[in-house]
Each structure stands twice: as C-alpha cells, then as structure tokens.
C-alpha atoms as a PDB file:
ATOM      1  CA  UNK A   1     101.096 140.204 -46.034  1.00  0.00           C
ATOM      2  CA  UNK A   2      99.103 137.437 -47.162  1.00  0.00           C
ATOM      3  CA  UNK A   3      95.619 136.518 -44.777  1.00  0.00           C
ATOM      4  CA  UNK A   4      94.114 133.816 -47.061  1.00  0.00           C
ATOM      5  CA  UNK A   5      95.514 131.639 -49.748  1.00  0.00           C
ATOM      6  CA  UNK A   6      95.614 132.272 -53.104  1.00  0.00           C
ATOM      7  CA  UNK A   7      93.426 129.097 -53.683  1.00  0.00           C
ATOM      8  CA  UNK A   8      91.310 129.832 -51.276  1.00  0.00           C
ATOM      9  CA  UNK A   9      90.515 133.081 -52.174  1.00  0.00           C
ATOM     10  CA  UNK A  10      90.063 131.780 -55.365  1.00  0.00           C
ATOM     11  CA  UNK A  11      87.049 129.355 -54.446  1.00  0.00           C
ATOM     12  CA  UNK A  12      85.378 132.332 -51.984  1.00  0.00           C
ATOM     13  CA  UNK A  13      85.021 134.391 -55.624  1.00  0.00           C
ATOM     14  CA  UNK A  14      83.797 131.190 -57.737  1.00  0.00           C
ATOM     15  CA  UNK A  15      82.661 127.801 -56.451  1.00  0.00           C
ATOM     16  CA  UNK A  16      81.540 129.015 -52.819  1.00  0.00           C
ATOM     17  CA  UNK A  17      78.973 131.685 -54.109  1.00  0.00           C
ATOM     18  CA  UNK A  18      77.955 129.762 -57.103  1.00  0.00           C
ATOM     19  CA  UNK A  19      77.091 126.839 -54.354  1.00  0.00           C
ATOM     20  CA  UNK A  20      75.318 129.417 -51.809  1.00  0.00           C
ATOM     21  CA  UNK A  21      73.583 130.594 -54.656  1.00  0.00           C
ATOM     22  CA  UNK A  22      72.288 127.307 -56.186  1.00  0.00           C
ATOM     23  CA  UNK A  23      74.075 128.469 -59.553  1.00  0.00           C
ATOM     24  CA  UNK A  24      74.219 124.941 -61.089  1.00  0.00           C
ATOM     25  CA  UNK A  25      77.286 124.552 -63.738  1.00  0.00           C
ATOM     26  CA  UNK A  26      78.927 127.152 -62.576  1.00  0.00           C
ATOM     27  CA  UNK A  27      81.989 128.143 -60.298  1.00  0.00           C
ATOM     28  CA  UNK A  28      84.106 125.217 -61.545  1.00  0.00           C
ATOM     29  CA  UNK A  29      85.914 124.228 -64.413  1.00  0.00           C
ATOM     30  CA  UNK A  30      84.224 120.741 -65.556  1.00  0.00           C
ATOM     31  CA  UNK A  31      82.491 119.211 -68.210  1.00  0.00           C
ATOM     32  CA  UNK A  32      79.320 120.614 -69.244  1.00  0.00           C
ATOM     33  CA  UNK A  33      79.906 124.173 -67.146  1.00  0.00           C
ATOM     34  CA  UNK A  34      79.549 127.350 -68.604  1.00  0.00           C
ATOM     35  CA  UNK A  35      82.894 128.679 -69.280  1.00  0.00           C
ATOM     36  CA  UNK A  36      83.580 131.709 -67.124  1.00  0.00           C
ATOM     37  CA  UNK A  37      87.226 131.386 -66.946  1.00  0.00           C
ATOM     38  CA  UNK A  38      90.089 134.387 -66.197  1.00  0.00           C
ATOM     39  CA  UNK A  39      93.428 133.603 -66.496  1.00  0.00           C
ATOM     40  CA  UNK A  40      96.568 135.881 -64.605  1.00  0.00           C
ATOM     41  CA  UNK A  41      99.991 135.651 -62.821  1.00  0.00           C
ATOM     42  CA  UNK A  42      99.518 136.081 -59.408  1.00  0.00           C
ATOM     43  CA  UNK A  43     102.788 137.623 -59.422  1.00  0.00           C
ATOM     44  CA  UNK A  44     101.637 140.838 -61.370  1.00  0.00           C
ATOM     45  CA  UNK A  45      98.074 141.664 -60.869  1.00  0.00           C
ATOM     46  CA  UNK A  46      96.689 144.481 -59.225  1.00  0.00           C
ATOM     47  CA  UNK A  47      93.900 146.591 -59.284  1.00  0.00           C
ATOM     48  CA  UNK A  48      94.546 150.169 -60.653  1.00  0.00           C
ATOM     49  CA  UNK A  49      91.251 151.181 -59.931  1.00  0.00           C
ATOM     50  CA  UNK A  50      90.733 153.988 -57.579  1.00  0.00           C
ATOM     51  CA  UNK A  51      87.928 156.795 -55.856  1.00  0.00           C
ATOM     52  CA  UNK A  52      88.562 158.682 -58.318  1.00  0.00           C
ATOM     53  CA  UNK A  53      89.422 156.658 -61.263  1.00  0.00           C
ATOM     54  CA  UNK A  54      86.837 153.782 -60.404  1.00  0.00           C
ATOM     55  CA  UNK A  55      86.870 152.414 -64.183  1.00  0.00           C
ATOM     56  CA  UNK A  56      90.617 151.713 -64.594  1.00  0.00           C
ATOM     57  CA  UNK A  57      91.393 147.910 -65.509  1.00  0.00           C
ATOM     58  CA  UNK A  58      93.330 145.716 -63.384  1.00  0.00           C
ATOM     59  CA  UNK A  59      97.108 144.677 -64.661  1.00  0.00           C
ATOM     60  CA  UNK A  60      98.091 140.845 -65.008  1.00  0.00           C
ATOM     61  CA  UNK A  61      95.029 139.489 -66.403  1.00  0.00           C
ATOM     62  CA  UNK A  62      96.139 138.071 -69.760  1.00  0.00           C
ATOM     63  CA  UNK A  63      92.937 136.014 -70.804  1.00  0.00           C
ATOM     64  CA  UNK A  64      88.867 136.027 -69.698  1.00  0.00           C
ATOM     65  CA  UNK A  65      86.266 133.792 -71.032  1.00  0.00           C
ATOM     66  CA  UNK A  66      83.061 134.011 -70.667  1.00  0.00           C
ATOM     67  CA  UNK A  67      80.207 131.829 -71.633  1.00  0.00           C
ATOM     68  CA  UNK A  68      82.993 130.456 -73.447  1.00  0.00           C
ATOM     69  CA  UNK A  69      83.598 133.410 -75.649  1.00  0.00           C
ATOM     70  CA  UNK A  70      87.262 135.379 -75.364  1.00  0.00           C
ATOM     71  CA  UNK A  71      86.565 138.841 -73.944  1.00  0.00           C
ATOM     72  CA  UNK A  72      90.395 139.774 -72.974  1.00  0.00           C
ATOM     73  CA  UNK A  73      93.027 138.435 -75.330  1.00  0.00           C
ATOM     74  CA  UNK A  74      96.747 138.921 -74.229  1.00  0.00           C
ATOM     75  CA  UNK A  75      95.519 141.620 -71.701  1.00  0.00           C
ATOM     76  CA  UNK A  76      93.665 143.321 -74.063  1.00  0.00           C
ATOM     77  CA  UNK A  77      89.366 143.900 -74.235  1.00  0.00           C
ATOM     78  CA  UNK A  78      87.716 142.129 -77.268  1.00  0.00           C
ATOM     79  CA  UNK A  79      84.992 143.697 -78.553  1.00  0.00           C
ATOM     80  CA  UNK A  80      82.811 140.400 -77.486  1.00  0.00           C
ATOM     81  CA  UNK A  81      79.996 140.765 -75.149  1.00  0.00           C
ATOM     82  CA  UNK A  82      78.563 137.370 -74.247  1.00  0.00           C
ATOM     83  CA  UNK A  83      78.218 137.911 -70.723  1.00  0.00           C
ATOM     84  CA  UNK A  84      74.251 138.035 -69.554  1.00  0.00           C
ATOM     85  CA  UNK A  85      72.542 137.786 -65.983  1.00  0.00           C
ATOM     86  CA  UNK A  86      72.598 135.407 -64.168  1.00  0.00           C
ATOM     87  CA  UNK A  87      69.413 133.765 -62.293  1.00  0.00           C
ATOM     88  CA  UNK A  88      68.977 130.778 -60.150  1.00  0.00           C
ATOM     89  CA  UNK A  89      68.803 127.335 -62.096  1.00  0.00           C
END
C-alpha cells in the first residue's frame, strides 16, 4: 500500500526540512550544496531494524555521501566519518 509518493516522500526527508529549518545549501542536489547524497533501489530497501535489534542497517542502499565524502560503498560502511552537526546558516 503506498500513501505518499516515492518523490514526495523523498522531498519531506530532504528539501522540506532543510527549508523549515533555514539550512541554506542543503536538501538539494545543486551547485555549490554540500553533498549529502544516498543512493538505493526503491525496489529492495527496507529497514531491518527492530525493538530489539534497533542498530541493524537497512538493505538496498548501495551508496551514501556525505559532505561529499563516500561513507557506504556498494552497500558496504567505509570507515569515513565526515558527517558533523548541523546548525542554522
């Protein structure tokens, strides 16, 4: 059962809060943003996380950017950490 589109679900987790949020350069791919970027097939990914097992990685996600730095290569954690809090700009 599907309640939203896939592309609109996909703007409610990026460009909608960064927007609300005043995040400038962020929440869209474009020149000059900061690279936060996660690549999957729709068709496969899932969430194995549960209650119980709350740390268990999703499925489908081949590739994840951030800051521009690869963090998952072909589904698999690097051992890259450029991610850092964000604040208002």
């Amino acid at each position: 059962m599907q309640i939203i589109s896939l592309e609109e679900a996909i703007r409610k987790i990026t460009s909608l809060p960064a927007d609300t949020f005043g995040l400038k350069g962020r929440g869209q791919i474009m020149p000059s943003a900061i690279a936060d970027v996660v690549v999957f097939d729709p068709d496969t990914v899932i969430d194995r996380a549960t209650l119980v097992s709350p740390n268990l990685y999703p499925e489908g996600i081949e590739y994840v950017l951030v800051n521009g730095e690869l963090v998952v290569d072909n589904g698999k954690r690097t051992e890259v950490f450029p991610g850092k809090a964000v604040l208002r700009t």
